[in-house]
C-alpha atoms as a PDB file:
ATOM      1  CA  UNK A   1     181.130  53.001 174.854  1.00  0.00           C
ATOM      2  CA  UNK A   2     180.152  55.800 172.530  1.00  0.00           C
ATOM      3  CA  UNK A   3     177.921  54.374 170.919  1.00  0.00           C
ATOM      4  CA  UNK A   4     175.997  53.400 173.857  1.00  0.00           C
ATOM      5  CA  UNK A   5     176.541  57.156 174.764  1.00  0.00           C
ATOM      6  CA  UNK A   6     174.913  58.376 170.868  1.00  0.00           C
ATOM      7  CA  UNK A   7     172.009  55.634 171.987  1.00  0.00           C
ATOM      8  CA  UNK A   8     171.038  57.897 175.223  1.00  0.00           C
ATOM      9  CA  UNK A   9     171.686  60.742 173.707  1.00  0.00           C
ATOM     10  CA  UNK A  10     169.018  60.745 170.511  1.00  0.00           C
ATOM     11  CA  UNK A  11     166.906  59.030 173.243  1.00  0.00           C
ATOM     12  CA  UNK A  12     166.627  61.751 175.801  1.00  0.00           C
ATOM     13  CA  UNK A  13     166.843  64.127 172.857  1.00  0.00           C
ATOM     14  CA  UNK A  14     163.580  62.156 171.008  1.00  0.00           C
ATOM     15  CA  UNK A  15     162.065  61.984 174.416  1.00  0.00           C
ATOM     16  CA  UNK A  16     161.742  65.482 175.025  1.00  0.00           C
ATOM     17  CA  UNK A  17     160.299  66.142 171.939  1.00  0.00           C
ATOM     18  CA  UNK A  18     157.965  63.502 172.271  1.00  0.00           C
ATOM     19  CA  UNK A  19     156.660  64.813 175.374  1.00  0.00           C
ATOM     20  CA  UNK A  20     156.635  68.552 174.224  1.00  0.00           C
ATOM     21  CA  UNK A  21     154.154  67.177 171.003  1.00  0.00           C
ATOM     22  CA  UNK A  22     152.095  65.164 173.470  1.00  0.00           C
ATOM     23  CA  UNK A  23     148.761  67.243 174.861  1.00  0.00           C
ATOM     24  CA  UNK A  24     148.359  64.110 177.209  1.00  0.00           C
ATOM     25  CA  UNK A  25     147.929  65.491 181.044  1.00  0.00           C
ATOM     26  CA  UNK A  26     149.390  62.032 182.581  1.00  0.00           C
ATOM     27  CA  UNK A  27     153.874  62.290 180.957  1.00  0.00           C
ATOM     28  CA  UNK A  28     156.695  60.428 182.627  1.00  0.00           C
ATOM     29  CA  UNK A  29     158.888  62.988 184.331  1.00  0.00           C
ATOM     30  CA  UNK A  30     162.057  63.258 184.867  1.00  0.00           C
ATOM     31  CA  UNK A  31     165.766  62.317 183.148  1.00  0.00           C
ATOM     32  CA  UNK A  32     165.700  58.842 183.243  1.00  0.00           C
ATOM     33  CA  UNK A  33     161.851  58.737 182.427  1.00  0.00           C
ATOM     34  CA  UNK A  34     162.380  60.969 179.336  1.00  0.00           C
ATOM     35  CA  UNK A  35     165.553  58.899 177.923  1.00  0.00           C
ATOM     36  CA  UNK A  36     163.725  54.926 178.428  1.00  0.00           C
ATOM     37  CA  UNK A  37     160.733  56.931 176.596  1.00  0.00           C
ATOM     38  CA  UNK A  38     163.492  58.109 173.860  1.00  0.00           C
ATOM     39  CA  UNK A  39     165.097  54.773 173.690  1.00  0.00           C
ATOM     40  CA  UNK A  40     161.904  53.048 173.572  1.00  0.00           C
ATOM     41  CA  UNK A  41     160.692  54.930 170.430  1.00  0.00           C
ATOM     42  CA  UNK A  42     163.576  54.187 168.697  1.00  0.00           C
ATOM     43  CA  UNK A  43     163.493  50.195 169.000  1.00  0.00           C
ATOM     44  CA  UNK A  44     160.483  50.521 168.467  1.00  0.00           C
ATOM     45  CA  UNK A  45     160.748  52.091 165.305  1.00  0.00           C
ATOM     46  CA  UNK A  46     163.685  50.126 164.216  1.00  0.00           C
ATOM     47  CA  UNK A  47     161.459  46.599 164.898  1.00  0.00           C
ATOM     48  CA  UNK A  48     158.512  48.230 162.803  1.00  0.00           C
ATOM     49  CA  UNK A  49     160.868  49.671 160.386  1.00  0.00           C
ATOM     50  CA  UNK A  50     163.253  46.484 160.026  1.00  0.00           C
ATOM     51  CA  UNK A  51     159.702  44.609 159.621  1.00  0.00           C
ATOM     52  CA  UNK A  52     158.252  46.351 157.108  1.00  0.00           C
ATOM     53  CA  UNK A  53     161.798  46.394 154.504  1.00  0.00           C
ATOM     54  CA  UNK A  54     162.794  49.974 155.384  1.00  0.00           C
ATOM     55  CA  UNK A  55     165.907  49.157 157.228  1.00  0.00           C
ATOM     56  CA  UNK A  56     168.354  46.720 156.596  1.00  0.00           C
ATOM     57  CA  UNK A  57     168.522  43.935 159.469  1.00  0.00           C
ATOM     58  CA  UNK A  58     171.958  45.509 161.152  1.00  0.00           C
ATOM     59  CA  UNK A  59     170.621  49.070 160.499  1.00  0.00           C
ATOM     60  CA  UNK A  60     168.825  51.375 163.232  1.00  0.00           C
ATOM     61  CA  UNK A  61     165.829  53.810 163.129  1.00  0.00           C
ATOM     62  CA  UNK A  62     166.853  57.403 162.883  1.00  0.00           C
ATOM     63  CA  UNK A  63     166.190  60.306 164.587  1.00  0.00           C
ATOM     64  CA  UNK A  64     163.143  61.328 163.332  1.00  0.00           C
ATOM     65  CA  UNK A  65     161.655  57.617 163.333  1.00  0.00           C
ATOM     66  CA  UNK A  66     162.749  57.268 166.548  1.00  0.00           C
ATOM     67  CA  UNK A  67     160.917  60.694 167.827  1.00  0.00           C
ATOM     68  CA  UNK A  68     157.789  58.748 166.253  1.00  0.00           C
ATOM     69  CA  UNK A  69     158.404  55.973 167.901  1.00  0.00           C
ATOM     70  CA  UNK A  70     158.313  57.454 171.089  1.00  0.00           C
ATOM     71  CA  UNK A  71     154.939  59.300 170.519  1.00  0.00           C
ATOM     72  CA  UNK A  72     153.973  55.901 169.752  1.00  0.00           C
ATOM     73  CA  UNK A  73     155.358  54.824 173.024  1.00  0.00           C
ATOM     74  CA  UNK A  74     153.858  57.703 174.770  1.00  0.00           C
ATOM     75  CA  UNK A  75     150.492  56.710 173.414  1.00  0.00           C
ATOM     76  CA  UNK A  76     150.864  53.706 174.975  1.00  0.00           C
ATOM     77  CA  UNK A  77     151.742  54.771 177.895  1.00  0.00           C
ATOM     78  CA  UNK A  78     148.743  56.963 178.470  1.00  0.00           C
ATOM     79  CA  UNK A  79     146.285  54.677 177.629  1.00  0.00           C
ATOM     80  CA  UNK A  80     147.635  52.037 180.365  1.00  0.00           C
ATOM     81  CA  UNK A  81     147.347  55.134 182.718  1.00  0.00           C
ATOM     82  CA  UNK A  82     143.893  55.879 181.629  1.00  0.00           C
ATOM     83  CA  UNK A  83     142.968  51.787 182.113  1.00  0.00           C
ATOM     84  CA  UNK A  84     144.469  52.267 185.828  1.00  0.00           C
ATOM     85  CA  UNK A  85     142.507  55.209 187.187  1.00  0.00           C
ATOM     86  CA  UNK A  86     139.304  53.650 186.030  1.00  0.00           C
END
């Protein structure tokens, strides 16, 4: 159960910062919002990162990939929001 605790944690934690580095007008509000952004980043960056050879296949992103990840993620995000007011 901690762990999965930790998990949400760095996630809301790298969400936040993600969205405070983002200059895009169209963020996800709110708590839960913010911490699927977070948790997002970080698989994401774990899949890339376990990909590529810079993790070992039973070890995670860290906090700083993961905060990456979720600009990544928040990229994403905006362009799909972009694609829909068109």
């Amino acid at each position: 159960m901690g762990g999965f605790l930790w998990i949400v944690l760095i996630g809301f934690v790298a969400g936040i910062i993600a969205r405070l580095l983002s200059s895009a007008p169209n963020k996800p509000t709110g708590f839960i919002l913010t911490t699927v952004l977070g948790i997002a980043g970080a698989f994401l960056a774990t899949f890339v990162g376990q990909a590529v050879g810079w993790y070992a296949p039973d070890q995670g992103a860290g906090f700083i990939a993961a905060t990456v990840g979720a600009i990544v993620v928040l990229f994403i995000w905006n362009r799909i929001a972009v694609a829909r007011a068109r």
